[in-house]
Each structure stands twice: as C-alpha cells, then as structure tokens.
C-alpha atoms as a PDB file:
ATOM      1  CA  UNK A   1    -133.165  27.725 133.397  1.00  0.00           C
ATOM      2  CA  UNK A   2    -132.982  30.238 130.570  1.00  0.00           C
ATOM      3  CA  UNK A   3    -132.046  33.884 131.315  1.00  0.00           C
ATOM      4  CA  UNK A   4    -135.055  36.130 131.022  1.00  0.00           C
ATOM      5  CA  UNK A   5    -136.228  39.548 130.734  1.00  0.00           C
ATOM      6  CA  UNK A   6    -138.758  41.665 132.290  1.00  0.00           C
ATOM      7  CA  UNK A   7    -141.194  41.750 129.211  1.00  0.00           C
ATOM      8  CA  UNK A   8    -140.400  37.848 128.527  1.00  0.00           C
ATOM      9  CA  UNK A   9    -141.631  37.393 132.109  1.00  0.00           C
ATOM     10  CA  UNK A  10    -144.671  39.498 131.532  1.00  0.00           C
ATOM     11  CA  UNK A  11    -145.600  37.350 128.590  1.00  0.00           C
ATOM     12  CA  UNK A  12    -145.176  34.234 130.210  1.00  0.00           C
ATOM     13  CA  UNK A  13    -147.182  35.306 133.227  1.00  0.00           C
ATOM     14  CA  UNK A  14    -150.154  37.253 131.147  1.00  0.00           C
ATOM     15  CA  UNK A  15    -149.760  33.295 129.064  1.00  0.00           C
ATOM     16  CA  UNK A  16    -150.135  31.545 132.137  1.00  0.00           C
ATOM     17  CA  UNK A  17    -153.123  33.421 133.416  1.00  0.00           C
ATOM     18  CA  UNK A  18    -156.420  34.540 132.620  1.00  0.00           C
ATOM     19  CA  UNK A  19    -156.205  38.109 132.632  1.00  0.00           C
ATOM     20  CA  UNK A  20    -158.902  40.772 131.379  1.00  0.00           C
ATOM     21  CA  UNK A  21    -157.707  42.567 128.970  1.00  0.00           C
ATOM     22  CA  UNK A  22    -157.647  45.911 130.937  1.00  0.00           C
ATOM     23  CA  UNK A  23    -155.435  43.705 133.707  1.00  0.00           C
ATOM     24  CA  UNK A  24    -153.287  42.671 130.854  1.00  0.00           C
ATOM     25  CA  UNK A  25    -152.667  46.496 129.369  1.00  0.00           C
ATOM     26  CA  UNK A  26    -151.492  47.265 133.024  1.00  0.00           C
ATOM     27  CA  UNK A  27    -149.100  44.621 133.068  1.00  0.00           C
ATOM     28  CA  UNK A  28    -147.446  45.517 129.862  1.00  0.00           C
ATOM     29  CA  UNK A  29    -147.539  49.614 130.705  1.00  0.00           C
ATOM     30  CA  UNK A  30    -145.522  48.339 134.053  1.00  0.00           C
ATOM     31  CA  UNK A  31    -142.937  46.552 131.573  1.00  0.00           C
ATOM     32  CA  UNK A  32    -142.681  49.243 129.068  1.00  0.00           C
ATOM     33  CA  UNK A  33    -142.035  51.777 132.071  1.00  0.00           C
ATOM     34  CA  UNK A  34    -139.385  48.942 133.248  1.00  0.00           C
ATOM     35  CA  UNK A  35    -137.931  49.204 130.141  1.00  0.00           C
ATOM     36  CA  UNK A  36    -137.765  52.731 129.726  1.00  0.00           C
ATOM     37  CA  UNK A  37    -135.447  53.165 132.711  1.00  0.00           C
ATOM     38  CA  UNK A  38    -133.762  49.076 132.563  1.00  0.00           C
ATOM     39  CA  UNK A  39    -133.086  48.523 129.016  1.00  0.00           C
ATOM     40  CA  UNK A  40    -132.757  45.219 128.177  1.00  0.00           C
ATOM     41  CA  UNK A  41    -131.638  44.089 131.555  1.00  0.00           C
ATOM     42  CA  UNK A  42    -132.718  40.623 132.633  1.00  0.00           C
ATOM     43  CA  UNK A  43    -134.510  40.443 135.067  1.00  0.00           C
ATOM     44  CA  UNK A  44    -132.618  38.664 137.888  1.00  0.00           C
ATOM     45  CA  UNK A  45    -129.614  41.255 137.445  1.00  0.00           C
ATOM     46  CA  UNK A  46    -132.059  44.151 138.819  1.00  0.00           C
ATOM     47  CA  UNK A  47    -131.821  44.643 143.044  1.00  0.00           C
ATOM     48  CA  UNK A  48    -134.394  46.677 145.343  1.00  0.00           C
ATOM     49  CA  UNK A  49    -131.651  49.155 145.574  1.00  0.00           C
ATOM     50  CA  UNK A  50    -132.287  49.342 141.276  1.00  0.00           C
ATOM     51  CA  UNK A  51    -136.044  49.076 142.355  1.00  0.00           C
ATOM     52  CA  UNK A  52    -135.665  52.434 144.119  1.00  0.00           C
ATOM     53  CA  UNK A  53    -133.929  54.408 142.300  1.00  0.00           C
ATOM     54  CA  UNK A  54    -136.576  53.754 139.362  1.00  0.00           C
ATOM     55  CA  UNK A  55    -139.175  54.703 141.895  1.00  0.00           C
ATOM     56  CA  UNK A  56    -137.324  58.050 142.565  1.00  0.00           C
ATOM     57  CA  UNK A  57    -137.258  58.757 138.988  1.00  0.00           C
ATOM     58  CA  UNK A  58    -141.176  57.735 138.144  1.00  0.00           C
ATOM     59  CA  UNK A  59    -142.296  59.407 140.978  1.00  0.00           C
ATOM     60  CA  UNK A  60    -140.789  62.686 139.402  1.00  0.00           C
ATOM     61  CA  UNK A  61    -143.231  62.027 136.699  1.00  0.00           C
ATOM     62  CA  UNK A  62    -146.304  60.056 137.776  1.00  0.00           C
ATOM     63  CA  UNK A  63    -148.400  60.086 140.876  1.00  0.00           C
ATOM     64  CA  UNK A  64    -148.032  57.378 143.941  1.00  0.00           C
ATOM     65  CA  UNK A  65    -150.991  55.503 143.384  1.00  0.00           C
ATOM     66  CA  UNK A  66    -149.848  54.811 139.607  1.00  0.00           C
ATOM     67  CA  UNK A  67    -146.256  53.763 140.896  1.00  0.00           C
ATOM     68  CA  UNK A  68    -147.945  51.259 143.653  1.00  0.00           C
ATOM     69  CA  UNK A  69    -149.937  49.936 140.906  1.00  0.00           C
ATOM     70  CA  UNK A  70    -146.761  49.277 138.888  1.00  0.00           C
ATOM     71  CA  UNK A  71    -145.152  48.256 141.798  1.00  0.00           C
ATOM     72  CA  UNK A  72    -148.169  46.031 142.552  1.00  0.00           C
ATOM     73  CA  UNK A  73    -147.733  44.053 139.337  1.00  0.00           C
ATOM     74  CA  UNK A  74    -144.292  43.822 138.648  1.00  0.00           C
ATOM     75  CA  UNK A  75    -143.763  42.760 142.208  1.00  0.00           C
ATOM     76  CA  UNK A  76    -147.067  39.914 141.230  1.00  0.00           C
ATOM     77  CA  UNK A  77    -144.449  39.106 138.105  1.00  0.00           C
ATOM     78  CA  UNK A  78    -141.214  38.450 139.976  1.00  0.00           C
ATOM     79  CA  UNK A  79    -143.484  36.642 142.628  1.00  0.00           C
ATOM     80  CA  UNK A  80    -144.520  34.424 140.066  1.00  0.00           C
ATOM     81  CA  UNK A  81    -140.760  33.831 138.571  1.00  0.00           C
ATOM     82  CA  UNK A  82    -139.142  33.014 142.005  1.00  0.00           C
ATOM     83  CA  UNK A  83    -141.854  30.484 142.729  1.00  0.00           C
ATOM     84  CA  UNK A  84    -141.690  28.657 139.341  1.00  0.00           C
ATOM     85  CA  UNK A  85    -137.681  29.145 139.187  1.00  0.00           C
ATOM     86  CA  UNK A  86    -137.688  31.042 136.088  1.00  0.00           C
ATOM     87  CA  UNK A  87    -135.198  33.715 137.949  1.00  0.00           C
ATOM     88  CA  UNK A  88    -132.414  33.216 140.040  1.00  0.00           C
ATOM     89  CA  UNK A  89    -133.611  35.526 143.044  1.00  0.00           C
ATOM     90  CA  UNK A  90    -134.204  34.913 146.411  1.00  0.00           C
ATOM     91  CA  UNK A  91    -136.007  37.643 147.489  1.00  0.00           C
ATOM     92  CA  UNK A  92    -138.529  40.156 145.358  1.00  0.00           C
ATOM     93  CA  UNK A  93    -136.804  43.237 144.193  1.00  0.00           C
ATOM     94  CA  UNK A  94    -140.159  44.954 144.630  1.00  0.00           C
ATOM     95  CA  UNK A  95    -140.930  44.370 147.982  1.00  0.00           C
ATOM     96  CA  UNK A  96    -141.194  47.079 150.429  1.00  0.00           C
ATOM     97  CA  UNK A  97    -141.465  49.335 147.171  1.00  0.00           C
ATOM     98  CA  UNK A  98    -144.911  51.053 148.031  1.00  0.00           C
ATOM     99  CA  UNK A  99    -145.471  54.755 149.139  1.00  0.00           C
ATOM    100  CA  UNK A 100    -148.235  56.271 151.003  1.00  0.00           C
ATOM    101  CA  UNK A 101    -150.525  58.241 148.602  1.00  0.00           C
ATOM    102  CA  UNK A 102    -152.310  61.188 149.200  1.00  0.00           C
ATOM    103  CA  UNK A 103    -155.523  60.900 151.100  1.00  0.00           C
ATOM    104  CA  UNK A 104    -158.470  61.272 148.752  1.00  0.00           C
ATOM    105  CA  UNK A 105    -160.931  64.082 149.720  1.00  0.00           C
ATOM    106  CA  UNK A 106    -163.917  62.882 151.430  1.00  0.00           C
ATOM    107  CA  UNK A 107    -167.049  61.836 148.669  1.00  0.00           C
ATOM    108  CA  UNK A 108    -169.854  63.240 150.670  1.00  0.00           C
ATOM    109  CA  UNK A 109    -171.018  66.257 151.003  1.00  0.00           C
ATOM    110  CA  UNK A 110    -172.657  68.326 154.212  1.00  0.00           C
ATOM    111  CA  UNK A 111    -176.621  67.761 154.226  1.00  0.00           C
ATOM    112  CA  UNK A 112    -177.183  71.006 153.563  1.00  0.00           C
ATOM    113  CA  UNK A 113    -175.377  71.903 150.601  1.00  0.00           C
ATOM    114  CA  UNK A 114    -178.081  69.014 148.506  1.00  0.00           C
ATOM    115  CA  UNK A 115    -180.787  70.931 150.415  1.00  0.00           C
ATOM    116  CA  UNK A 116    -179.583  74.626 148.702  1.00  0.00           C
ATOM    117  CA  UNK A 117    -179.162  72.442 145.257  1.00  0.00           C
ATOM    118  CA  UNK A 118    -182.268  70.863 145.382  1.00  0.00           C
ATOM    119  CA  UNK A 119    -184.070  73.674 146.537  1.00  0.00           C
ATOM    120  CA  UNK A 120    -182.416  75.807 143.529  1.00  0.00           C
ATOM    121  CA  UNK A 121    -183.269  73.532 141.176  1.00  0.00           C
ATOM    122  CA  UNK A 122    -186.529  73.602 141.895  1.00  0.00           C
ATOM    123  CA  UNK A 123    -186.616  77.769 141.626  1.00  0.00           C
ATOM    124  CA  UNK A 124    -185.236  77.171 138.305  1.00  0.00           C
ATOM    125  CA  UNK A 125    -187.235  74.594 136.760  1.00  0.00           C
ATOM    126  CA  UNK A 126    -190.203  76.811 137.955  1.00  0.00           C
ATOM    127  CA  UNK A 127    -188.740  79.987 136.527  1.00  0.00           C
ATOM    128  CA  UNK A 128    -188.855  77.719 132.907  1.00  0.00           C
ATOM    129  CA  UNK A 129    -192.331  76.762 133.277  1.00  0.00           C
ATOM    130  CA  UNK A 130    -193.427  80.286 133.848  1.00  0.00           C
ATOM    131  CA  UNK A 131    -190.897  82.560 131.517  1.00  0.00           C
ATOM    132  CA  UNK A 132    -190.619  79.747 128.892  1.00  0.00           C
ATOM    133  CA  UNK A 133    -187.058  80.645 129.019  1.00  0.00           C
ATOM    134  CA  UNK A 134    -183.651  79.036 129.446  1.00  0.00           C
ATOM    135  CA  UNK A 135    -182.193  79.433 132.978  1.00  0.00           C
ATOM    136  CA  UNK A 136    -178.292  78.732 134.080  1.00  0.00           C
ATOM    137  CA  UNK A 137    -178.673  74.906 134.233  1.00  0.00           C
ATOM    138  CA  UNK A 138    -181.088  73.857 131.162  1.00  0.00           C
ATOM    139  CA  UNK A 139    -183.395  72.319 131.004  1.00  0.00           C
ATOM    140  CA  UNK A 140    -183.775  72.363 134.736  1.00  0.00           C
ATOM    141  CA  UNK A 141    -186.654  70.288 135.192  1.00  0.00           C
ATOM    142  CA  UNK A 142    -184.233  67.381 134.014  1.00  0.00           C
ATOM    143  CA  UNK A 143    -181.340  67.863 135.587  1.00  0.00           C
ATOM    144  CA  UNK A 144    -183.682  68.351 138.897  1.00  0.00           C
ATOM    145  CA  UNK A 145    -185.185  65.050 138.200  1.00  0.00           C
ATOM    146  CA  UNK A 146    -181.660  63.805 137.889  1.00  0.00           C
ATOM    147  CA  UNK A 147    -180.769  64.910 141.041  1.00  0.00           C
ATOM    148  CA  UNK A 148    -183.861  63.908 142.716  1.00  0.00           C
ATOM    149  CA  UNK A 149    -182.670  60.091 141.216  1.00  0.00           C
ATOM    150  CA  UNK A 150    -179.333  60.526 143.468  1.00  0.00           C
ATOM    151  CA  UNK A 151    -181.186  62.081 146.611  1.00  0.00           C
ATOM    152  CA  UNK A 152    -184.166  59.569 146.667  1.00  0.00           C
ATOM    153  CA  UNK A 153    -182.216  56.208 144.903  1.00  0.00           C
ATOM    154  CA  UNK A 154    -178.570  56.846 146.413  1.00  0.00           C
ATOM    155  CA  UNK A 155    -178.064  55.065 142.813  1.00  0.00           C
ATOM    156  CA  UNK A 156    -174.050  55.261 141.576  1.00  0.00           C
ATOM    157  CA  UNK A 157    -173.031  57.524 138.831  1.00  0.00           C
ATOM    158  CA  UNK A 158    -172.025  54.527 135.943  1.00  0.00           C
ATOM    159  CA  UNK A 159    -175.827  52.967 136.684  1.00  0.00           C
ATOM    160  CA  UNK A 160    -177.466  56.652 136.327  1.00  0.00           C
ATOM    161  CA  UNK A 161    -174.997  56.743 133.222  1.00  0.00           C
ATOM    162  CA  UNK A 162    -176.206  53.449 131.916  1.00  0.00           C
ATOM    163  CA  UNK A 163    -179.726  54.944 131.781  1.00  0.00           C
ATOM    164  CA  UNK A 164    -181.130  56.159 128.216  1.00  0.00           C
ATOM    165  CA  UNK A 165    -183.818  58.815 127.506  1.00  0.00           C
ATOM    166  CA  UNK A 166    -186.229  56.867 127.132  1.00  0.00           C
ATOM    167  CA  UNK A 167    -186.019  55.685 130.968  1.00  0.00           C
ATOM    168  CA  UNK A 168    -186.536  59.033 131.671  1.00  0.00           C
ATOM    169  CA  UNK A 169    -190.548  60.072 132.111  1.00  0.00           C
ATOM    170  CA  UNK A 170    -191.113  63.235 130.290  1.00  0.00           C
ATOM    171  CA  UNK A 171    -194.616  62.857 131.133  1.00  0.00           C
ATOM    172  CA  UNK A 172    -196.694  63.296 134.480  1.00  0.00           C
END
C-alpha cells in the first residue's frame, strides 16, 4: 500500500466512478479547500480532531450547508479508501462532521398575497391598453400572463425558463 494524499485519493475515486461533471467539480473544490488548510498531508495522518478544527476555520468563511457538502464528499472519499485499503484508517475522519444549517424560509406564500398580485396585474395591463403607456411592471399584459402560467399550471421556475417567445400567444 502506497502512501497517499487527499487529491491522489480524489483522482482515484472521480477514476473509479462515473461522475457528472458538476459531481466531479465538487469533489475537487472539497480537495482544494483540504489543501488549503492540510498542505500536502497524506491522508491517513489527518484525525477527526484535524477534521474539526478545519471545520471551525471554514465555517468562519463559508456557510453550513457548503461545509456538509464538503464534508459529504470527502467523508464519500475516505469511505471509499478504508474499504479498498488504500489508507491505513480505521475509522472515517469525517464522520460525525455535519452541522445543523439554518432552516430555509418557507416557499409558499399566503393565498392572498397571489390574489392582490394577480388582481394588480390585471389593473395594470388594463391601464396599458387604455393609456397606451408604460406602467411599473412592463409590459404587464405579459408578465400577467406569466403569472397566470404559475397560478393555473403550478409549473416550476427552470420549465417556465425553458420556454421561448414564441410559446408565448401574443394573439387572442
């Protein structure tokens, strides 16, 4: 068994698996954070009580979900290295690692703040047709008919995204 580091690990694993390329660019921002605070250090000489302190230090700088996602990883890595004996560890550096993130705010909203929006819209995209002039939101006969999309469809942002004007009926 060969002595290895961190990134040699990361190589072997990312070689060993079939990884998206967006999976793969995580792995190797985990490493080069690794490296930032390691060195050169192989891996089997780092401890969970090394494991911490880094986490103390990234956390002064990143968020908790972006350390549990390096944490996540790297702790996939050394998994991988203890079961094909490519470190001398017993035990995962990174387990027990994780920290509670913030709860997210709630994605909804109360059914009467889209009643208000829709019903604004629809003063505004009336105030066009009559004045022929620009409101607040322009042109507000579009963005009503986007809403409407959301209200009636429930359709997700990236598919209302992966629409193109010429889905759109400009014509009644």
């Amino acid at each position: 068994m060969n002595p290895m580091t961190l990134p040699e690990l990361t190589q072997e694993y990312i070689l060993t698996h079939d990884l998206r390329p967006d999976t793969v660019k995580i792995y190797l921002a985990a490493t080069k954070s690794y490296v930032r605070f390691f060195g050169d250090r192989l891996a089997c000489e780092t401890t969970h009580r090394d494991m911490l302190d880094w986490r103390r230090s990234e956390l002064e700088r990143i968020c908790k979900r972006s350390w549990n996602t390096y944490s996540s990883h790297l702790r996939t890595i050394y998994g991988y290295a203890i079961e094909h004996g490519l470190v001398n560890l017993v035990a995962n550096p990174l387990k027990n690692t994780r920290v509670v993130p913030p709860t997210r705010p709630k994605k909804t909203v109360v059914n009467d703040a889209s009643v208000r929006a829709r019903s604004w819209l629809k003063i505004l995209a009336a105030e066009e047709r009559a004045t022929a002039k620009r409101t607040e939101i322009t042109p507000a006969w579009f963005w009503l008919s986007v809403f409407e999309t959301f209200y009636y469809t429930g359709i997700r942002l990236n598919a209302l995204l992966c629409l193109r004007y010429v889905s759109t009926p400009t014509k009644k």
